[in-house]
Protein backbone atom coordinates (compact mmCIF):
# COMPACT_ATOMS: atom_id res chain seq x y z
CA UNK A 1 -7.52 -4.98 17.35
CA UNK A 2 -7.61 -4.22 13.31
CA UNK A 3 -4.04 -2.26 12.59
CA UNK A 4 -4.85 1.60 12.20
CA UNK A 5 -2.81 3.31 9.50
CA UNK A 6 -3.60 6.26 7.22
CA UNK A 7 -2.39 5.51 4.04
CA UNK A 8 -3.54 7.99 1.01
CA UNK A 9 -4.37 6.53 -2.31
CA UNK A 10 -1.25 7.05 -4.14
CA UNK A 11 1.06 5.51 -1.09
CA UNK A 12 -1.18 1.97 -1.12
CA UNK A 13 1.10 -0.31 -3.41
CA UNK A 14 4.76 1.37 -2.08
CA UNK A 15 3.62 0.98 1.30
CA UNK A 16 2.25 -2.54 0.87
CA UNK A 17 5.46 -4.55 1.67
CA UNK A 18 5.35 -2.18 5.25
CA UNK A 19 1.94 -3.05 5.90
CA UNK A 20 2.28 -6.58 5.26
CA UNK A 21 5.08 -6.63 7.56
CA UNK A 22 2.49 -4.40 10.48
CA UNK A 23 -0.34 -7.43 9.40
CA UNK A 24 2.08 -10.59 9.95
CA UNK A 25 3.61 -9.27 12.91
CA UNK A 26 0.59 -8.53 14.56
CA UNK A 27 1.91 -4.81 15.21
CA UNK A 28 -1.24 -2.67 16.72
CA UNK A 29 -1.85 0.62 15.60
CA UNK A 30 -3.83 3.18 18.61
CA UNK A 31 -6.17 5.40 16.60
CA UNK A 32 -6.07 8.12 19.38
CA UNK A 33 -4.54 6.93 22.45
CA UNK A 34 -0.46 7.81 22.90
CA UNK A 35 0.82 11.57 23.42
CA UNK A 36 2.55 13.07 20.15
CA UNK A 37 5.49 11.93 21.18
CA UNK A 38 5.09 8.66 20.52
CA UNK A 39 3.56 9.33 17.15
CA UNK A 40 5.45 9.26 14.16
CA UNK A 41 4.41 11.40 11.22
CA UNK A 42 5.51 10.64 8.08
CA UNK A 43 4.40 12.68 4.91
CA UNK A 44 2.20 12.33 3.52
CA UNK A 45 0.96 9.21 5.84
CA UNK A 46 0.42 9.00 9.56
CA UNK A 47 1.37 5.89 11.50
CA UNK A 48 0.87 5.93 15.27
CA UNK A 49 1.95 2.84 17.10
CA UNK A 50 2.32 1.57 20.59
CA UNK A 51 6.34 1.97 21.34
CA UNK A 52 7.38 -1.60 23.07
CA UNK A 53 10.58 -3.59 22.31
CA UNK A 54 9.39 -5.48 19.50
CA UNK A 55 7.67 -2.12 17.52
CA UNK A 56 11.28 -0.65 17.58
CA UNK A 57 11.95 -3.05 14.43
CA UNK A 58 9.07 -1.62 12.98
CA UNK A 59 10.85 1.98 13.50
CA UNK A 60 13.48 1.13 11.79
CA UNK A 61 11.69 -0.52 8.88
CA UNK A 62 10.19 3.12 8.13
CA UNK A 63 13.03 4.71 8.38
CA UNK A 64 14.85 2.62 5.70
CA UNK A 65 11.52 2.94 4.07
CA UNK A 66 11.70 6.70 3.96
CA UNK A 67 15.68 6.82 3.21
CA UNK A 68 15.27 4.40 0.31
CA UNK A 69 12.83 6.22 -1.21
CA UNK A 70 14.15 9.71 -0.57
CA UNK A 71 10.81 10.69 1.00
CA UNK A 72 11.22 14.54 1.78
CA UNK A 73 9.41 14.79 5.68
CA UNK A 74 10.26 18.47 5.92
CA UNK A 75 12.63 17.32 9.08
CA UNK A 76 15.21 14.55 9.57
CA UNK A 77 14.73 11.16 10.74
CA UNK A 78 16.26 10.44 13.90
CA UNK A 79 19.50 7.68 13.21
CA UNK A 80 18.98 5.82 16.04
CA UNK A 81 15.91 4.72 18.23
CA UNK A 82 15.83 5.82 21.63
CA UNK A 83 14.39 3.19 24.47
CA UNK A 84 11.94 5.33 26.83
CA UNK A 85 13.26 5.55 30.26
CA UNK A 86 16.88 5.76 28.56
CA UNK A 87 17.09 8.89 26.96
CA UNK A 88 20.33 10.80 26.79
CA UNK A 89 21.52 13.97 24.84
């Protein structure tokens, strides 16, 4: 399956080293398949992705993405990933 990810225009070349990095490591993008909560919306993109082990790293590649670039979301990124079937408050 072809990687899914809305990128507009403007966001094509500062999002191109993250999209290499969804291409090379074969990371699959759902077009409409997981609940919200497993989507991750990030202004003014939208990337779903299937949440497994590996697609964690890919988490944490947007965040530093959006914290190096000072991308304003309208809400805070969370500072650390939380495995499904492990959550705690």
């Amino acid at each position: 399956m072809i990687p899914t990810c809305y990128l507009p225009r403007e966001a094509t070349v500062t999002m191109r080293d993250l999209t290499q990095h969804i291409e090379s490591n074969n990371i699959q993008f759902f077009k409409d398949e997981l609940p919200k909560r497993h989507k991750f919306i990030i202004q003014p993109f939208v990337i779903r992705l299937m949440m497994d082990m590996k697609r964690y790293e890919l988490i944490d590649l947007i965040i530093q993405y959006v914290e190096e670039n000072n991308i304003d979301l309208g809400w805070k990124l969370p500072q650390k990933v939380i495995m499904p079937g492990n959550v705690s408050n």
